[in-house]
Protein backbone atom coordinates (compact mmCIF):
# COMPACT_ATOMS: atom_id res chain seq x y z
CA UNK A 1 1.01 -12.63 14.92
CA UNK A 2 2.30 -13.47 11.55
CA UNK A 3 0.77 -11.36 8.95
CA UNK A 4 1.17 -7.39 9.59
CA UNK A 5 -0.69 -4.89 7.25
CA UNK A 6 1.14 -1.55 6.74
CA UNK A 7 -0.86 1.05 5.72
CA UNK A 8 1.30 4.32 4.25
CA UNK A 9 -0.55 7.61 5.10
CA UNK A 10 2.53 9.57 5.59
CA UNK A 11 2.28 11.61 2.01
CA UNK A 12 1.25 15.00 1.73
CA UNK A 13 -0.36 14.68 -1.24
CA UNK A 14 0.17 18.04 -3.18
CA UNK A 15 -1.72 17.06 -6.56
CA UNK A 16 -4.44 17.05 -4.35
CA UNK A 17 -3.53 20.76 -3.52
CA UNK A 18 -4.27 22.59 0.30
CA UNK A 19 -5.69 20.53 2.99
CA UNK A 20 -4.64 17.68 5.36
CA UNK A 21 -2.59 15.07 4.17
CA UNK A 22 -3.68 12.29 1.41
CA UNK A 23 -4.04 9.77 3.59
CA UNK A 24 -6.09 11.36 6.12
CA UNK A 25 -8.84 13.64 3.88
CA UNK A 26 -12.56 13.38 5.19
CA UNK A 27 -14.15 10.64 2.47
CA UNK A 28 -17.43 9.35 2.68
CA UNK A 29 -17.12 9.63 6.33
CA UNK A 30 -13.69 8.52 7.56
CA UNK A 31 -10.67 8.56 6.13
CA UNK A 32 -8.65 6.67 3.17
CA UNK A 33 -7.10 5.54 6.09
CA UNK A 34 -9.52 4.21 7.82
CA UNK A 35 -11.17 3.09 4.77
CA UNK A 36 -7.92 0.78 4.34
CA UNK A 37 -7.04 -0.33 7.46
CA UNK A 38 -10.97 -1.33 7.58
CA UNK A 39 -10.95 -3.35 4.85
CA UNK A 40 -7.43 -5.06 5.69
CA UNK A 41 -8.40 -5.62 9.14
CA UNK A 42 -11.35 -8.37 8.11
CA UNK A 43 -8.93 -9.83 5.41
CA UNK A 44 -8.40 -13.43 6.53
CA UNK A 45 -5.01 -14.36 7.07
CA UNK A 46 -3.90 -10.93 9.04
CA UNK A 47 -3.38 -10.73 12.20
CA UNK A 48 -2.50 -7.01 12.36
CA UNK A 49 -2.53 -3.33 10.85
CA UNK A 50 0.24 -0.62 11.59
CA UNK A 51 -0.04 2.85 10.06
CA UNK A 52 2.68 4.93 9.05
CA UNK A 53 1.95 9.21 9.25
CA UNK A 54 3.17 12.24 9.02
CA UNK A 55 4.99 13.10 12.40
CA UNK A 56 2.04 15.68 13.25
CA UNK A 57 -1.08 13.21 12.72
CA UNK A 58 0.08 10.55 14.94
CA UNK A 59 -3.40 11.23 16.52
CA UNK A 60 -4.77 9.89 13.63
CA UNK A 61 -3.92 6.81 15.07
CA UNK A 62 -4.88 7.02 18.45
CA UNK A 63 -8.88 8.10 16.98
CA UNK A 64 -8.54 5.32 14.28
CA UNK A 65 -7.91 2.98 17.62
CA UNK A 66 -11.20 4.31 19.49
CA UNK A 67 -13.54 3.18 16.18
CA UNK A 68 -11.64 -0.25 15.42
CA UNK A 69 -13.37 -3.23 14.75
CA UNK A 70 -10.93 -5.67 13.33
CA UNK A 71 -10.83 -8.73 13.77
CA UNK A 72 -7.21 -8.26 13.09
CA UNK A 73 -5.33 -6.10 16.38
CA UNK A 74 -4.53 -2.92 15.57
CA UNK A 75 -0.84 -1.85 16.12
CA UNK A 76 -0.87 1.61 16.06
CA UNK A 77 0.94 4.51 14.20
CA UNK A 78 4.29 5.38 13.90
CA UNK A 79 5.90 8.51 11.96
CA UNK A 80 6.74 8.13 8.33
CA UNK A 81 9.70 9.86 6.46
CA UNK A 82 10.28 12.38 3.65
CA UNK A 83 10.04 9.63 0.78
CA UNK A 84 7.62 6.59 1.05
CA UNK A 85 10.97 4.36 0.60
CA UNK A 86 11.72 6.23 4.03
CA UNK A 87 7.99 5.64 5.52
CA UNK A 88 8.51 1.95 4.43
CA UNK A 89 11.46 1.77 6.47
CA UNK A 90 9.83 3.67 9.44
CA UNK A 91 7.40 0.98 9.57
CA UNK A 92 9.29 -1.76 9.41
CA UNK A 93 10.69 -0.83 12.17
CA UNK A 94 7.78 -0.30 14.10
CA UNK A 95 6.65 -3.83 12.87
CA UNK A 96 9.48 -4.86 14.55
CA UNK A 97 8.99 -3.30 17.70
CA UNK A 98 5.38 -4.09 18.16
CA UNK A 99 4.75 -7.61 15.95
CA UNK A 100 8.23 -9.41 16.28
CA UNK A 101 6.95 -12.57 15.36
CA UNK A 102 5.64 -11.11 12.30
CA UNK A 103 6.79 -13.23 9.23
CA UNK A 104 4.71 -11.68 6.59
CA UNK A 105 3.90 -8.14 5.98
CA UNK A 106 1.40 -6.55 3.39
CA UNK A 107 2.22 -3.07 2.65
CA UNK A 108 -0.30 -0.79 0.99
CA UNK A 109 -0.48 2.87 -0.15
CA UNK A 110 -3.98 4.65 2.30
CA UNK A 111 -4.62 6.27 -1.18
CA UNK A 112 -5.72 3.16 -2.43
CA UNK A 113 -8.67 3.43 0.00
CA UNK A 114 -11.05 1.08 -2.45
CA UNK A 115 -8.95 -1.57 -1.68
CA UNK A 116 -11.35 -5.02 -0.31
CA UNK A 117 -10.07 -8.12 1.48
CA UNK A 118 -10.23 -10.50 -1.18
CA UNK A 119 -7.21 -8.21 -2.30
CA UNK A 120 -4.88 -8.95 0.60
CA UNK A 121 -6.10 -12.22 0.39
CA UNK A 122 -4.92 -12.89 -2.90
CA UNK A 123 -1.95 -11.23 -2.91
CA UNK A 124 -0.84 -13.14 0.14
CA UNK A 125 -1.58 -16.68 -1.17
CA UNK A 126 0.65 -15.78 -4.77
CA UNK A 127 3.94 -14.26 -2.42
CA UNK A 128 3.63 -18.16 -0.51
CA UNK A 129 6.02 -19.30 -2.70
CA UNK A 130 8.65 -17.00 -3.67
CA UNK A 131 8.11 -14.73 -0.68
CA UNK A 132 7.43 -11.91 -2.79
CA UNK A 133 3.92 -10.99 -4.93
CA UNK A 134 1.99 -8.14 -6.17
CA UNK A 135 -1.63 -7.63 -7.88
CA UNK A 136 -0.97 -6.69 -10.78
CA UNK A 137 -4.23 -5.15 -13.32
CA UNK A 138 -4.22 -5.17 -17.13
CA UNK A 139 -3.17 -2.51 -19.66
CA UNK A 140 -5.83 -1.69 -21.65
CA UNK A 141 -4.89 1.67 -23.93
CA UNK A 142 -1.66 0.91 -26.13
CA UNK A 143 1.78 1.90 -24.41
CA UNK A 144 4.50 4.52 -26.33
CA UNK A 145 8.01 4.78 -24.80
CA UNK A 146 9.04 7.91 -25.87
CA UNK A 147 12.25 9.78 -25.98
CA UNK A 148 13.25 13.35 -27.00
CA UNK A 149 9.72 13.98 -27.80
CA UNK A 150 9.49 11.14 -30.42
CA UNK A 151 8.13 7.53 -29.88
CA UNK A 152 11.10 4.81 -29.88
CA UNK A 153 9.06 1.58 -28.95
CA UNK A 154 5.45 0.22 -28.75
CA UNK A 155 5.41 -2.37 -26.53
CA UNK A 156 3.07 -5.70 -26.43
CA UNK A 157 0.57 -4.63 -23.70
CA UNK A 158 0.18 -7.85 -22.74
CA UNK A 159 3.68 -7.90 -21.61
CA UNK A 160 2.91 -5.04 -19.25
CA UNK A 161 1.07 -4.42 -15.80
CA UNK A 162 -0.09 -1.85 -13.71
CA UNK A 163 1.53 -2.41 -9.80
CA UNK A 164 -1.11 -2.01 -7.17
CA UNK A 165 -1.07 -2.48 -3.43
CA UNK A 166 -1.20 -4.33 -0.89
CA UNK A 167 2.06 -5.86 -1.89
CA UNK A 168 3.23 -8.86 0.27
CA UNK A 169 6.68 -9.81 1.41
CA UNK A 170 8.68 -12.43 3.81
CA UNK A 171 9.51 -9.19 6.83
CA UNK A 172 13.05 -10.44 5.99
CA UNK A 173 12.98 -10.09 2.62
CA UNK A 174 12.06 -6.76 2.48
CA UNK A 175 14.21 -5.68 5.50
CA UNK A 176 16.62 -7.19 3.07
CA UNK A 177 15.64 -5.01 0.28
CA UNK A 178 15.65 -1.75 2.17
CA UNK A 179 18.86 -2.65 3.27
CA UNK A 180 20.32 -2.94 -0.17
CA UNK A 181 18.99 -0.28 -1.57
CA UNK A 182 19.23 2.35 1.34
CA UNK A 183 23.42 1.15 0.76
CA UNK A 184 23.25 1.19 -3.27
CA UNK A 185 21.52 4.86 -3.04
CA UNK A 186 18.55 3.13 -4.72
CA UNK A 187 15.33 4.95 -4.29
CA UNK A 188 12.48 2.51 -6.11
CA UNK A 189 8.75 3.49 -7.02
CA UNK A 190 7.02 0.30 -5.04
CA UNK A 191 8.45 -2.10 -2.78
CA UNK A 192 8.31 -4.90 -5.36
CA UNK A 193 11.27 -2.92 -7.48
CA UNK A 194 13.33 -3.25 -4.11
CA UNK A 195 12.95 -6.92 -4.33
CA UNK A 196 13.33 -7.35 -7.62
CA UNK A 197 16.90 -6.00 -7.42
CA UNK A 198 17.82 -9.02 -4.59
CA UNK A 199 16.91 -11.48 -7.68
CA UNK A 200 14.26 -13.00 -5.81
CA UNK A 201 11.23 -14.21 -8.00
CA UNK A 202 8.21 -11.31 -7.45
CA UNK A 203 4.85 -13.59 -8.32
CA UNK A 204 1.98 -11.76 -9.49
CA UNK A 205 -1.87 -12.12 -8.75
CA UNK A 206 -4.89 -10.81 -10.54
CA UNK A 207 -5.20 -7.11 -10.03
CA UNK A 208 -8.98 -4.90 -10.03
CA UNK A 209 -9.05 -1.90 -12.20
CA UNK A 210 -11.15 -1.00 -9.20
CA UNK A 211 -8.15 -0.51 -6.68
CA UNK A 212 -7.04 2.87 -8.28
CA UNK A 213 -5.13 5.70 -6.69
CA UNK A 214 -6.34 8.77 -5.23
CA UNK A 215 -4.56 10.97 -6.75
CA UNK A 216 -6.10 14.14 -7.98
CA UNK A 217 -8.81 16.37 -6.93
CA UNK A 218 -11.75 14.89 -9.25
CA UNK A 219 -10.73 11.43 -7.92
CA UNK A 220 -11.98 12.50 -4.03
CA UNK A 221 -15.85 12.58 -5.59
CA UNK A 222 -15.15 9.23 -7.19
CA UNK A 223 -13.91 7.80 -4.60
CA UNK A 224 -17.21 8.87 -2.12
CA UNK A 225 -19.77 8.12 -4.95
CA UNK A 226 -18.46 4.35 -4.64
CA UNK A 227 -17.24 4.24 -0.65
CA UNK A 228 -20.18 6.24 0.81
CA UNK A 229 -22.41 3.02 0.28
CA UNK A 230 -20.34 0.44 1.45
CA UNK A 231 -20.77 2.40 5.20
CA UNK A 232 -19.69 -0.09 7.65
CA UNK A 233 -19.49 -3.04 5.54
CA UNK A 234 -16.07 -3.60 2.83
């Protein structure tokens, strides 16, 4: 087993307000989830998915197990932490445990539950080299930096990126990462700003505007009008 997809659904998601956690909200039939773990299961080139979840869902797990189709295995759950840099480092060491021959691993955020294949796909054919990449999608409204309530810098747009997920890493690499940062008191927004402090080269791949976020309540109908008729099929 050398490529292991982690799936983070350990969040509780409170801009989404009351209910279960991000992760694990009833959309278009399943969960974002499932709805990830589905559609990085039939990537090519992955051998395995592992979710991370709250400590009180781990059943989540054992149901998403009873409906799996793959082809890649399916690894489990294990318990996340308070931060997603701590669910990260939950999982890796679950990965660990359960894939130690693992020599790749893809991690992605559930929430990005209209996430296909081709995207793992991609993502793991740019890190090949560098043992680091991320998809990266264009900036299309014009970017202020802005301090003190006043605009310091505009810059190029086509200088910048917006960092999805799945985001792929050598397993040492990013054990590396963690590492460092868990020593430095570094707490970074992705797993590609871990890496970036080690100086290793993070390559980028072509991102979709598609692979957003759920984030919000609006973005739950959004997310079912375009799931609901995939159905079985990613």
């Amino acid at each position: 087993m050398r490529v292991v997809a982690l799936i983070l659904a350990a969040g509780r998601g409170a801009r989404l307000g009351g209910g279960p956690p991000k992760g694990l909200r009833a959309l278009a039939g399943r969960s974002p989830l499932a709805w990830s773990a589905q559609a990085l299961g039939r990537a090519r080139g992955v051998d395995g998915v592992l979710a991370v979840l709250p400590s009180d869902h781990l059943d989540e797990a054992r149901d998403l197990c009873a409906d799996w189709g793959g082809p890649a295995r399916w690894l489990g759950g294990c318990a996340g932490g308070d931060s997603r840099q701590e669910s990260v480092a939950c999982g890796m060491r679950a990965l660990a445990e359960r894939a130690p021959d693992a020599r790749w691993v893809l991690v992605h955020d559930a929430a990005r539950c209209l996430v296909l294949p081709s995207d793992a796909e991609r993502v793991l054919e740019a890190a090949r080299s560098s043992g680091a990449a991320l998809p990266v999608a264009p900036v299309t409204d014009t970017v202020k930096r802005i301090e003190s309530g006043r605009v310091v810098e505009t810059p190029p747009r086509q200088l910048l990126g917006l960092a999805q997920t799945p985001q792929a890493f050598r397993v040492e690499l990013l054990a590396d990462a963690l590492r460092s940062a868990e020593r430095d008191g570094f707490a970074g927004s992705d797993c590609a700003s871990l890496v970036e402090r080690l100086g290793v080269e993070v390559r980028v791949c072509e991102g979709r505007a598609e692979n957003w976020k759920v984030t919000h309540p609006g973005d739950l109908e959004r997310a079912e009008a375009i799931l609901a008729p995939r159905g079985a099929e990613v």
